[in-house]
C-alpha atoms as a PDB file:
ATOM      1  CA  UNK A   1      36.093 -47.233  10.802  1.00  0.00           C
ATOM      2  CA  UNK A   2      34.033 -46.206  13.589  1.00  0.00           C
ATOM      3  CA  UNK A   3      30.179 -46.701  14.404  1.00  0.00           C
ATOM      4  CA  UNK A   4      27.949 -43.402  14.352  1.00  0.00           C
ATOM      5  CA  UNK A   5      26.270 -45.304  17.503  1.00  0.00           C
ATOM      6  CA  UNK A   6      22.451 -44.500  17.226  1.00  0.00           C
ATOM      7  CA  UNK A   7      21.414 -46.277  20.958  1.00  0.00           C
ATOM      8  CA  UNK A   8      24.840 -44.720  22.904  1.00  0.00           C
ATOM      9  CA  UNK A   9      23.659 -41.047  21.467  1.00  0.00           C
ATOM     10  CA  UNK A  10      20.171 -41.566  21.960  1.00  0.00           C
ATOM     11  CA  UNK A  11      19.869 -43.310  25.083  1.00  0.00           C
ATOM     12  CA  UNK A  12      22.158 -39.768  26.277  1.00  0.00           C
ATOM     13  CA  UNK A  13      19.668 -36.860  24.808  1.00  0.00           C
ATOM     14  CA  UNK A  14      17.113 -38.473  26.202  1.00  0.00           C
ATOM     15  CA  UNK A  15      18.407 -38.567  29.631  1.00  0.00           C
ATOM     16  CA  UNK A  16      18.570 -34.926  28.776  1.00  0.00           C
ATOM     17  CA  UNK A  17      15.174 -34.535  27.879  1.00  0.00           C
ATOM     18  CA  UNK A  18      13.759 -36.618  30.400  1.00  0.00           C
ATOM     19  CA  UNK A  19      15.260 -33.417  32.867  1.00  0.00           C
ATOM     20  CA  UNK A  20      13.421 -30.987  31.121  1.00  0.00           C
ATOM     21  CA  UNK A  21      10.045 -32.453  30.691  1.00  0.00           C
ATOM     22  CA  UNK A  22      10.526 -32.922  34.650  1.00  0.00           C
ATOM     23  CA  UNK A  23      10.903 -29.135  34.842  1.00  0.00           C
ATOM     24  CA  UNK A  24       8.274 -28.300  33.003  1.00  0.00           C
ATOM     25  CA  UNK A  25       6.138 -30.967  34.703  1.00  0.00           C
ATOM     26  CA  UNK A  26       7.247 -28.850  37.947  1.00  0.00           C
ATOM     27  CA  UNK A  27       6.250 -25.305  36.466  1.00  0.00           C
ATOM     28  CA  UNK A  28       3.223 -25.976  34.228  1.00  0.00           C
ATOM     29  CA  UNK A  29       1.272 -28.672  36.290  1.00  0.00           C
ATOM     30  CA  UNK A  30       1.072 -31.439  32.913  1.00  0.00           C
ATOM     31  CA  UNK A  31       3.461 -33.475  31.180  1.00  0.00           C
ATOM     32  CA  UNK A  32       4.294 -32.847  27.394  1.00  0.00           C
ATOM     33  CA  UNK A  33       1.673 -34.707  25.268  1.00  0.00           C
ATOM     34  CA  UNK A  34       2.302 -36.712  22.051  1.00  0.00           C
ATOM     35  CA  UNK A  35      -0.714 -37.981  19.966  1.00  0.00           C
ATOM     36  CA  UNK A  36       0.007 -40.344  17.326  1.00  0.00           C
ATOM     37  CA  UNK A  37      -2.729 -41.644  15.039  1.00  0.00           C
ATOM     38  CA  UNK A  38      -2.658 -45.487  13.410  1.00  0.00           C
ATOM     39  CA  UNK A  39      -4.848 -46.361  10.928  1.00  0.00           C
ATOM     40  CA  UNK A  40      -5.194 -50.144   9.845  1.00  0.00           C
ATOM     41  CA  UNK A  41      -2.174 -53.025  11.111  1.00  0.00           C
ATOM     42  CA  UNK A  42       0.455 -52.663   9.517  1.00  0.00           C
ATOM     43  CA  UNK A  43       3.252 -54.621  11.140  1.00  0.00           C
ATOM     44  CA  UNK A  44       6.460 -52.016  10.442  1.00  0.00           C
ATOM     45  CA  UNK A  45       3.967 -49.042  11.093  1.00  0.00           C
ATOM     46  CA  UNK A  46       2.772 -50.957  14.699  1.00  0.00           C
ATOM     47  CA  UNK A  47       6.518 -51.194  15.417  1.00  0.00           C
ATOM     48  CA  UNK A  48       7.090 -47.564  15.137  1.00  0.00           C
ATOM     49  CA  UNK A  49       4.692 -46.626  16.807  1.00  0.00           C
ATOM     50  CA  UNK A  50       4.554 -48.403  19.583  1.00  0.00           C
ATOM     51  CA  UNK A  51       8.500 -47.632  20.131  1.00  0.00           C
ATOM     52  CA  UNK A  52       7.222 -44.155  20.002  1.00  0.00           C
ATOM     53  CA  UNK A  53       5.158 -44.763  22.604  1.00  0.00           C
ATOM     54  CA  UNK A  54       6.999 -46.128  24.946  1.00  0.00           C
ATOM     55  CA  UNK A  55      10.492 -43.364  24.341  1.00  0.00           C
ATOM     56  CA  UNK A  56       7.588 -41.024  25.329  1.00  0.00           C
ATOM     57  CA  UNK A  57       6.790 -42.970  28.784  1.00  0.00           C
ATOM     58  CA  UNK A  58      10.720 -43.255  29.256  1.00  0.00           C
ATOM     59  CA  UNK A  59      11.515 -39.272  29.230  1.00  0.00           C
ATOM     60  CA  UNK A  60       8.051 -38.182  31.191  1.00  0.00           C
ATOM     61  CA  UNK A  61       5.812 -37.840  28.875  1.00  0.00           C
ATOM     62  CA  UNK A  62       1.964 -38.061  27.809  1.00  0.00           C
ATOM     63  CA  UNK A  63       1.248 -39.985  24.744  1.00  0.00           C
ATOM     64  CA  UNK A  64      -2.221 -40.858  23.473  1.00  0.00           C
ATOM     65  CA  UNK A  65      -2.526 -43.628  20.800  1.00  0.00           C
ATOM     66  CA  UNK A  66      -5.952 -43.316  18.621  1.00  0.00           C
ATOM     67  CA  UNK A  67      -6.447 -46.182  16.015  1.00  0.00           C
ATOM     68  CA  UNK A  68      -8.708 -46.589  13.174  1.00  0.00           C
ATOM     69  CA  UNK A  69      -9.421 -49.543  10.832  1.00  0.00           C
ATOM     70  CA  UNK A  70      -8.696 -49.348   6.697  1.00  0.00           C
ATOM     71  CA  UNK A  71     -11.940 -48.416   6.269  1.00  0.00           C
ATOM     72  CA  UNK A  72     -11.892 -44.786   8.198  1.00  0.00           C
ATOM     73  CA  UNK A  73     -12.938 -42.382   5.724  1.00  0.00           C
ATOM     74  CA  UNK A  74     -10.814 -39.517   4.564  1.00  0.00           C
ATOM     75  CA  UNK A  75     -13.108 -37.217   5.912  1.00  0.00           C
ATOM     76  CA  UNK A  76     -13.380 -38.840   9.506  1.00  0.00           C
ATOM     77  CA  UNK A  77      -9.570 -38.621  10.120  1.00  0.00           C
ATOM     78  CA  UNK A  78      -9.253 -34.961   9.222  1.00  0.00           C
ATOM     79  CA  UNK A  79     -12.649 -34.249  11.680  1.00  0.00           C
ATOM     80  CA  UNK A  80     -10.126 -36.374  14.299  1.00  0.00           C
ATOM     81  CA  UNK A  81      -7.103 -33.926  13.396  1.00  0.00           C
ATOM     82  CA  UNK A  82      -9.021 -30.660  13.472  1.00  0.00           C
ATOM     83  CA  UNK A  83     -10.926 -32.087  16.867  1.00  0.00           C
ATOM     84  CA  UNK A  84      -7.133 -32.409  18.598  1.00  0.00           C
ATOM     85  CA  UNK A  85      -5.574 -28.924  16.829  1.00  0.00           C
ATOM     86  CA  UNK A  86      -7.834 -27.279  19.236  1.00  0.00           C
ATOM     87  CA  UNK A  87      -7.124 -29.147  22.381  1.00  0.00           C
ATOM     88  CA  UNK A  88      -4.463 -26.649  24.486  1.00  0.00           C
ATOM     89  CA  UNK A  89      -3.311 -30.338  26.104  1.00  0.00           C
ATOM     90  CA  UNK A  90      -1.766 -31.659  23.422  1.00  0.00           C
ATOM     91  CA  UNK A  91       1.844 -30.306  22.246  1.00  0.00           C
ATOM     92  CA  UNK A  92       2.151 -32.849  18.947  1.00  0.00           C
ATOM     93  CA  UNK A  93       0.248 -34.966  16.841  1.00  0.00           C
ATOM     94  CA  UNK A  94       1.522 -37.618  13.980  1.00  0.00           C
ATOM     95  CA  UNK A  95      -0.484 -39.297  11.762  1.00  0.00           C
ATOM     96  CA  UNK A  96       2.062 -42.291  10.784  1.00  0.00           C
ATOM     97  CA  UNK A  97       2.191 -43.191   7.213  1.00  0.00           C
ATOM     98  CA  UNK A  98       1.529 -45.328   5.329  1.00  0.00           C
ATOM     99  CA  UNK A  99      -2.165 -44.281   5.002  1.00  0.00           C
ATOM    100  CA  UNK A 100      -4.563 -46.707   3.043  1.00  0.00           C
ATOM    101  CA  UNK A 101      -4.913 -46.306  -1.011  1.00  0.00           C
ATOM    102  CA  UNK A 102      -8.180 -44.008  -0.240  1.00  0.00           C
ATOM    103  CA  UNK A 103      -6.568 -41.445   2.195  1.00  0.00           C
ATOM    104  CA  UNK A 104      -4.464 -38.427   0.295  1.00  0.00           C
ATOM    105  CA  UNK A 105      -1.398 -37.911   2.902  1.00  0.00           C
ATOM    106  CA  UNK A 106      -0.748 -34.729   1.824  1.00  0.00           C
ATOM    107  CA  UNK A 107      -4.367 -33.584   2.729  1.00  0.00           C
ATOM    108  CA  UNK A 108      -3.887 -35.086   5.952  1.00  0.00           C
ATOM    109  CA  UNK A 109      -0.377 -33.711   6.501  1.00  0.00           C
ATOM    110  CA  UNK A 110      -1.764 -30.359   5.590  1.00  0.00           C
ATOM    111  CA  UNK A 111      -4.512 -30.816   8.134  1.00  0.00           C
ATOM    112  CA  UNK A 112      -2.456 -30.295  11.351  1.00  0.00           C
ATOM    113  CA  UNK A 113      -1.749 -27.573  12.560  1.00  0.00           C
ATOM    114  CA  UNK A 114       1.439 -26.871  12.152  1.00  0.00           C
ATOM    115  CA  UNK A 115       2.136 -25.799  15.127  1.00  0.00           C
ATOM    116  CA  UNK A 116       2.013 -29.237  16.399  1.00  0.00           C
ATOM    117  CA  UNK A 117       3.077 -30.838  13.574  1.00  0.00           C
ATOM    118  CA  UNK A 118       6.398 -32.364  15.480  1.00  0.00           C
ATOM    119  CA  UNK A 119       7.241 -34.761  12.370  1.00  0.00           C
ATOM    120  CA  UNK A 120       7.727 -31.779  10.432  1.00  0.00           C
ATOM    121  CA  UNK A 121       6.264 -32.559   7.369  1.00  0.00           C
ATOM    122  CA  UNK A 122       3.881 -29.824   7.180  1.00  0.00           C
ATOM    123  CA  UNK A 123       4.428 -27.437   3.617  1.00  0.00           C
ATOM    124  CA  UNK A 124       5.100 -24.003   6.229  1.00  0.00           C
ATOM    125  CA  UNK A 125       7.643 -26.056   8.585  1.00  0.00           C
ATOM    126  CA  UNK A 126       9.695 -27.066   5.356  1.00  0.00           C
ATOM    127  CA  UNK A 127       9.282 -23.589   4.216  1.00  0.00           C
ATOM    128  CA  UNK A 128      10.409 -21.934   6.975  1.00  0.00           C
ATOM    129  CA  UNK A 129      13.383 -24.566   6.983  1.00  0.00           C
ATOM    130  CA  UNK A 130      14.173 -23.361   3.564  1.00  0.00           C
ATOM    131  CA  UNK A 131      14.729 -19.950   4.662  1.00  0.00           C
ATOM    132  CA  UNK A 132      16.110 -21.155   7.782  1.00  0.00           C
ATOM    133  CA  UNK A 133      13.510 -19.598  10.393  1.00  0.00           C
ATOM    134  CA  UNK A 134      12.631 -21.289  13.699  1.00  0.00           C
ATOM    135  CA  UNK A 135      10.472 -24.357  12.506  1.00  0.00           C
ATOM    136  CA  UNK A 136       9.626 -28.163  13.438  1.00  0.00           C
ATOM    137  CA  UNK A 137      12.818 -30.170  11.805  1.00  0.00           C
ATOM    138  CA  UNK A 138      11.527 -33.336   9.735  1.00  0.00           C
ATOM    139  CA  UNK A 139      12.453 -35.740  12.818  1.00  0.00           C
ATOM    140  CA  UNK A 140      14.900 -37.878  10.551  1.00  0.00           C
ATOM    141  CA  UNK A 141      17.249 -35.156   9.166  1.00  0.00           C
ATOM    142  CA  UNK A 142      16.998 -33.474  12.591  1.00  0.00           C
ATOM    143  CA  UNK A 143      18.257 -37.010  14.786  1.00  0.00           C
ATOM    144  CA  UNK A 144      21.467 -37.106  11.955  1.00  0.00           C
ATOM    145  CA  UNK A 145      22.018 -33.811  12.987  1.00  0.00           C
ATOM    146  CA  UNK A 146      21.699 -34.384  16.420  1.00  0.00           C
ATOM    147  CA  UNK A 147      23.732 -37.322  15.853  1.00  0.00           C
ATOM    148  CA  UNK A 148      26.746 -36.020  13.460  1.00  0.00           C
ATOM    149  CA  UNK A 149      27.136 -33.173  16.303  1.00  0.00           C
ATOM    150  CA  UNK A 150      27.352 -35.486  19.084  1.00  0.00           C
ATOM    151  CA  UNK A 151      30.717 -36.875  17.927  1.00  0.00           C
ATOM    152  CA  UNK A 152      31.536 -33.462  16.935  1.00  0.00           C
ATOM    153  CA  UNK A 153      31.875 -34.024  13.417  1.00  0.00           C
ATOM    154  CA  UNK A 154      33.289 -30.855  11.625  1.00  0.00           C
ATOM    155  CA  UNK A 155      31.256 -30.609   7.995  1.00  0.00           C
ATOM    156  CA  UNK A 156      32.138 -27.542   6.984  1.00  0.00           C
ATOM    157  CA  UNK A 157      33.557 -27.508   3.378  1.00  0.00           C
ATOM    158  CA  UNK A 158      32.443 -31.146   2.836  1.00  0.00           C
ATOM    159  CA  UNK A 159      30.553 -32.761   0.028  1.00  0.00           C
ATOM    160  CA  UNK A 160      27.579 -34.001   0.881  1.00  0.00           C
ATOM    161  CA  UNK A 161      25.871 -36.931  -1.458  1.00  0.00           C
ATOM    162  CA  UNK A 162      22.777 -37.483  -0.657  1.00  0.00           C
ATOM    163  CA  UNK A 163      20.599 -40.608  -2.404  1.00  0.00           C
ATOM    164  CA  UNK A 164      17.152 -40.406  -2.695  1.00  0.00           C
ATOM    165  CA  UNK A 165      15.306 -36.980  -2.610  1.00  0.00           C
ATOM    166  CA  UNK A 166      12.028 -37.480  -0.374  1.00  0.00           C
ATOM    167  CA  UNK A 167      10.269 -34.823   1.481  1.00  0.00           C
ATOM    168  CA  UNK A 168      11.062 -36.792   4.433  1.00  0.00           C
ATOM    169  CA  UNK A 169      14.061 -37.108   4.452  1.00  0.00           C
ATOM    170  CA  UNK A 170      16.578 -36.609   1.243  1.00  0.00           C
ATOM    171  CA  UNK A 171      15.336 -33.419   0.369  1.00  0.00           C
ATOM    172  CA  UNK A 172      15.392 -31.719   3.937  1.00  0.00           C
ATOM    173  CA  UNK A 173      18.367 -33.383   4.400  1.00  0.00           C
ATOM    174  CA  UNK A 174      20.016 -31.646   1.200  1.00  0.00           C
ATOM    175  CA  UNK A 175      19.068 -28.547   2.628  1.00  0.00           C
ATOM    176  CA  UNK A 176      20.355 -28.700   6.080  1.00  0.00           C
ATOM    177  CA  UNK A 177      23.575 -29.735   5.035  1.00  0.00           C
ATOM    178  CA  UNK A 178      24.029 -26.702   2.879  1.00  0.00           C
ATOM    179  CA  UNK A 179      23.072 -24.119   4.568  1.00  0.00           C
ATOM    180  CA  UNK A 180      25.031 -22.196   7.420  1.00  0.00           C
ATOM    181  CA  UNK A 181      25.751 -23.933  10.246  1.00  0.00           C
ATOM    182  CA  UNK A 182      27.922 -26.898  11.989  1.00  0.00           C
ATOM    183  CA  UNK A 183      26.421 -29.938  10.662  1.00  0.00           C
ATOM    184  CA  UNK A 184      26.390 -28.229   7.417  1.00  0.00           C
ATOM    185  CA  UNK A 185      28.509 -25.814   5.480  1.00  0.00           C
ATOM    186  CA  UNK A 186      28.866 -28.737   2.682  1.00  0.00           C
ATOM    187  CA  UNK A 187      28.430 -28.504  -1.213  1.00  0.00           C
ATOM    188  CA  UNK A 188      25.504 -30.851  -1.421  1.00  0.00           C
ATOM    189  CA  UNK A 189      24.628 -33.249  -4.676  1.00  0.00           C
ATOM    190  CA  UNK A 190      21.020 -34.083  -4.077  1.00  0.00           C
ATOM    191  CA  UNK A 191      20.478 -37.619  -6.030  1.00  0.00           C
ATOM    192  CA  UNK A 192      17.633 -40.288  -6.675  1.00  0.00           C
ATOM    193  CA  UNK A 193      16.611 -42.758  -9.004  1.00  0.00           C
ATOM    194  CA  UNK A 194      16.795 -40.837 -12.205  1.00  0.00           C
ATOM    195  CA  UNK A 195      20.217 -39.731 -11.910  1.00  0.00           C
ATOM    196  CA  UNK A 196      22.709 -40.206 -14.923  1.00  0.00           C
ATOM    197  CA  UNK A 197      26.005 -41.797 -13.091  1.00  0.00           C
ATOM    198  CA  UNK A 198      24.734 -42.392 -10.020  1.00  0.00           C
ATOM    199  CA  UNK A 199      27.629 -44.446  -9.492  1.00  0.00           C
ATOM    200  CA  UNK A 200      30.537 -41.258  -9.963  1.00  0.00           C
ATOM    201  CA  UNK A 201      28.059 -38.967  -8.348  1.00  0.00           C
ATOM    202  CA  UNK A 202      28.283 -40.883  -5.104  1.00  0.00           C
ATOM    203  CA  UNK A 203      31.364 -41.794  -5.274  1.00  0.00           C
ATOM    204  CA  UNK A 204      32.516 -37.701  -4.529  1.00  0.00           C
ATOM    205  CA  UNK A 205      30.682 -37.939  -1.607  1.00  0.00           C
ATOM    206  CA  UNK A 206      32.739 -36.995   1.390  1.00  0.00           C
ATOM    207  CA  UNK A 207      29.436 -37.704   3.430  1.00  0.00           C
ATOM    208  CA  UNK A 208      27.037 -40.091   1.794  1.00  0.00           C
ATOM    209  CA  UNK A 209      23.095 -39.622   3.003  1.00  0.00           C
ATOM    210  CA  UNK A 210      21.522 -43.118   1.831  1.00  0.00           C
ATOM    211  CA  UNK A 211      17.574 -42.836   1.806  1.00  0.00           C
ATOM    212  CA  UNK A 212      16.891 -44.356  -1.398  1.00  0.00           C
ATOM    213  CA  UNK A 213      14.750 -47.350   0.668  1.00  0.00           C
ATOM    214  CA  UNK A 214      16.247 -50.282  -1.667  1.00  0.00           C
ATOM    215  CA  UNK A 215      18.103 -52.753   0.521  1.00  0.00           C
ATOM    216  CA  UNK A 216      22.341 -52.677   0.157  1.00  0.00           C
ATOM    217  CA  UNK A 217      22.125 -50.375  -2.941  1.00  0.00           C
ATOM    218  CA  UNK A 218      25.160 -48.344  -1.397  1.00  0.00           C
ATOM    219  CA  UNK A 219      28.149 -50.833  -2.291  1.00  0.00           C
ATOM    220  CA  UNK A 220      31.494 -50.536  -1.470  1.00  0.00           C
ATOM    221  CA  UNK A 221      32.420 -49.093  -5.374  1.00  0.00           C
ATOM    222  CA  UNK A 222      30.307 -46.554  -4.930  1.00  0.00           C
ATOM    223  CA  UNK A 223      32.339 -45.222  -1.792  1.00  0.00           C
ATOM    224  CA  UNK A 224      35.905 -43.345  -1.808  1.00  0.00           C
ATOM    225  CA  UNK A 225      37.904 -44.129   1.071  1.00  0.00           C
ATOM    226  CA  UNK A 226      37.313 -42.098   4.096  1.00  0.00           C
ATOM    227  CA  UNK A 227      33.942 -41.348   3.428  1.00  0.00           C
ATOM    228  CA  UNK A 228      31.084 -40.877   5.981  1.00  0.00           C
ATOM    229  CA  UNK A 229      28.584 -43.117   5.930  1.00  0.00           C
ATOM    230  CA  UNK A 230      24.825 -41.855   6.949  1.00  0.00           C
ATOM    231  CA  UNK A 231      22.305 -45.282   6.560  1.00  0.00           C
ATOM    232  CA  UNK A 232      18.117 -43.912   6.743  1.00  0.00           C
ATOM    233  CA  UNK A 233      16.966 -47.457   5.054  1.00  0.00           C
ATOM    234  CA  UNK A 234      15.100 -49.517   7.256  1.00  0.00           C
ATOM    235  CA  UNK A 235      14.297 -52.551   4.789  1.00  0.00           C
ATOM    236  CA  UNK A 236      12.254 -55.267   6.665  1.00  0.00           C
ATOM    237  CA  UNK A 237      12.734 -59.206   4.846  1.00  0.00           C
ATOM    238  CA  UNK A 238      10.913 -61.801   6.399  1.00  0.00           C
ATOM    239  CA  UNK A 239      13.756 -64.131   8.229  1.00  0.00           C
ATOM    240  CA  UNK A 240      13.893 -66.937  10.279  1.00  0.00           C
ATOM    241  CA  UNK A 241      16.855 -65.807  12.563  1.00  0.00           C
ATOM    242  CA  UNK A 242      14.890 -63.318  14.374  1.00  0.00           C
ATOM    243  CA  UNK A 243      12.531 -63.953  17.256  1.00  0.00           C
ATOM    244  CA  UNK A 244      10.459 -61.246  15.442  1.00  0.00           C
ATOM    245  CA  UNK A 245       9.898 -63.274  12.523  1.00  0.00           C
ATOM    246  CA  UNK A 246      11.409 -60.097  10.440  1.00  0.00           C
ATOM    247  CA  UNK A 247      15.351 -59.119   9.882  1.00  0.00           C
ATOM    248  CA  UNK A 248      16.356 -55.126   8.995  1.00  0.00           C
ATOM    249  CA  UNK A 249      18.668 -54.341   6.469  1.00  0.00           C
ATOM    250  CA  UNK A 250      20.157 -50.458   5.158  1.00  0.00           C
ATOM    251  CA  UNK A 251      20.464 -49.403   2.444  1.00  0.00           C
ATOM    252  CA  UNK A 252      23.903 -49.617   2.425  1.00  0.00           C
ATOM    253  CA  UNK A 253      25.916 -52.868   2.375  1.00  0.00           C
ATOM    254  CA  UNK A 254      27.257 -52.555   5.621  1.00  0.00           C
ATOM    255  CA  UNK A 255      29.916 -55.475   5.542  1.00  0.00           C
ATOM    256  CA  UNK A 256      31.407 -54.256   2.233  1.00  0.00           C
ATOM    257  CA  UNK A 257      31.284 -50.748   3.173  1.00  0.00           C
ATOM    258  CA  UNK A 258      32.234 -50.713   7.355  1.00  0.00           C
ATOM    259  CA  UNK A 259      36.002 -51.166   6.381  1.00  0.00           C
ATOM    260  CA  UNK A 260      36.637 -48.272   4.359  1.00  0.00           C
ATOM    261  CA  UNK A 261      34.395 -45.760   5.962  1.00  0.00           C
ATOM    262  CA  UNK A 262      35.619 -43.535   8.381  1.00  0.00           C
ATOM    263  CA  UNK A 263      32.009 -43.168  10.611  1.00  0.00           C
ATOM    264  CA  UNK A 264      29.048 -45.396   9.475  1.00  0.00           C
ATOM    265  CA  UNK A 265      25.809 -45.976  10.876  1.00  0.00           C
ATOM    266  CA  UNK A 266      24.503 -49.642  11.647  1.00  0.00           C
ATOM    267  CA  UNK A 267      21.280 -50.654  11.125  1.00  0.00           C
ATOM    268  CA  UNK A 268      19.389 -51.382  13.637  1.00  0.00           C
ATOM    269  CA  UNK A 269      20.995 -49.305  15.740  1.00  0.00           C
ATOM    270  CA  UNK A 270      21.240 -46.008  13.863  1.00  0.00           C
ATOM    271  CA  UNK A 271      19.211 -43.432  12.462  1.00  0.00           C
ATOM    272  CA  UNK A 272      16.539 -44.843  13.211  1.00  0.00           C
ATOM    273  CA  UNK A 273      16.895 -44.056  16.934  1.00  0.00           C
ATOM    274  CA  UNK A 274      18.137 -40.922  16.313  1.00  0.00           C
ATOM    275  CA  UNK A 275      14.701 -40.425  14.735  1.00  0.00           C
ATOM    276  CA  UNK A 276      12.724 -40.759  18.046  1.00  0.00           C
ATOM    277  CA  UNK A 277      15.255 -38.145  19.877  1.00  0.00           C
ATOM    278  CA  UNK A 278      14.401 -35.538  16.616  1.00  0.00           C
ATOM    279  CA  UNK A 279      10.488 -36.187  17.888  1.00  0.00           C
ATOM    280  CA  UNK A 280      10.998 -36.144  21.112  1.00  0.00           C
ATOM    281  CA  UNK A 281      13.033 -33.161  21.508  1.00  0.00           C
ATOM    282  CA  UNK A 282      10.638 -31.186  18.885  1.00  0.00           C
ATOM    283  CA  UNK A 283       7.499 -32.037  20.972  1.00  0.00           C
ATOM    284  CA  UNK A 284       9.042 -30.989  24.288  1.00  0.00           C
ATOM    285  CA  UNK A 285       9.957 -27.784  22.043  1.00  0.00           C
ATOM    286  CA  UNK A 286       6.072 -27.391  20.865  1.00  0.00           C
ATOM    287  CA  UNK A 287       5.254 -28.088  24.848  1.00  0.00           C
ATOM    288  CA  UNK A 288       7.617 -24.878  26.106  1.00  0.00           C
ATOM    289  CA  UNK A 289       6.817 -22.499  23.217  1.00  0.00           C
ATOM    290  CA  UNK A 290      10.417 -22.683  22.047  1.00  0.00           C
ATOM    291  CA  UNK A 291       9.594 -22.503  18.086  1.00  0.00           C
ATOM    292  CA  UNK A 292       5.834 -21.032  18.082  1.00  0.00           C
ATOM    293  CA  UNK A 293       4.063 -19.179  20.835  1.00  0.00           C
END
């Protein structure tokens, strides 16, 4: 077993990046600029975003922070999001989720302009992934990618299982690993809750994708020998151990599964990371033009 290390491969792409938003620093006069929108206090949603944050500070970057209470109307956020698609300054804008009951993410998602839409989740950067045109990568399929080439990980006529079919993740995911390229080249089993068998399905898996979000639901019966482990689930249990107050747990059993893996993912330590480098690395794209003009 070895240890798809999330912090090693990070901490190296964004010494890369770090180099490039210097340049461009040096031959456009401004910094790449990340706005992230927060709306109420959620404690996992603070987390993330204040790690984005500060990655952002770390490779030479702008980032603006705007925050809203639970009671920010629909209406107001979108007036927000339309007020920052038109400023030339800023290269990408999230709105992290979860939103409160009263806010439809999808109208707020479609709200952005895709162009700056460097989480990806926007309906024209998925369907320009589909057909595999130039487009923003959902930031957690494109940091396992990042990742899986990093150790130079050959996928080509694989089988690729993945669990749990979001729009974040597991169903992006299912599509980058099919189509035509190195990661990818696999015959991919996209499954979630509802499948018959999950337990035979997954067990086929050369490379298992886990982002069903249920803690240790991946157990070491459900995983052949040599298999590749990929862990998305960040599951948060209050715990005494931590200084945080809060422990993280996949959703795979990690101590059950490590030993007959041949590359896993820990988490903390993970995807999770790789996450950051996928937004990082798509806003310094939106900054130099690389995907739109």
């Amino acid at each position: 077993m070895q240890l798809l290390d999330g912090k090693f491969v990070s901490e190296k792409i964004k010494a890369e990046i770090a180099l490039e938003a210097a340049d461009f620093l040096a031959s456009s006069g401004r910094k790449p600029h990340l706005v992230a929108i927060l709306v109420g206090n959620d404690g996992g949603s603070e987390t993330y975003v204040a790690s984005k944050m500060k990655n952002c500070e770390k490779v030479g970057f702008k980032s603006s922070l705007i925050r809203y209470n639970t009671e920010v109307t629909e209406a107001e956020l979108i007036n927000k999001i339309s007020e920052i698609n038109f400023d030339s300054e800023v290269d990408g804008l999230i709105v992290q989720l979860p939103l409160p009951a009263h806010i439809d993410p999808e109208k707020i998602t479609e709200a952005i302009n895709y162009k700056k839409d460097v989480d990806g989740f926007h309906p024209i950067n998925l369907g320009r992934m589909m057909r595999n045109l130039p487009c923003f990568i959902p930031a957690t399929p494109y940091g396992i990618l990042l990742m899986l080439e990093a150790y130079q990980i050959n996928t080509s006529g694989m089988h690729c299982v993945v669990v749990g079919r979001s729009n974040i993740v597991g169903s992006p995911m299912s599509v980058l690993m099919a189509r035509n390229s190195n990661p990818g080249n696999c015959t991919v089993t996209l499954t979630h809750s509802r499948t018959q068998n999950l337990k035979e399905m997954v067990l086929q898996g050369d490379i298992i994708v886990a982002a069903i979000g249920k803690k240790n639901f991946i157990t070491a019966d459900m995983v052949k020998p040599g298999a590749i482990i990929i862990d998305v689930g960040i599951n948060r249990e209050v715990s005494t151990e931590t200084k945080s107050g809060y422990k993280l747990y996949g959703d795979v059993d990690f101590e059950q599964v490590a030993p007959i893996s041949s590359w896993i993912t820990p988490v903390p330590g993970g995807v999770g990371l790789m996450t950051i480098v996928g937004l990082l690395k798509n806003t310094l794209a939106s900054a130099k033009g690389e995907i739109y003009s």
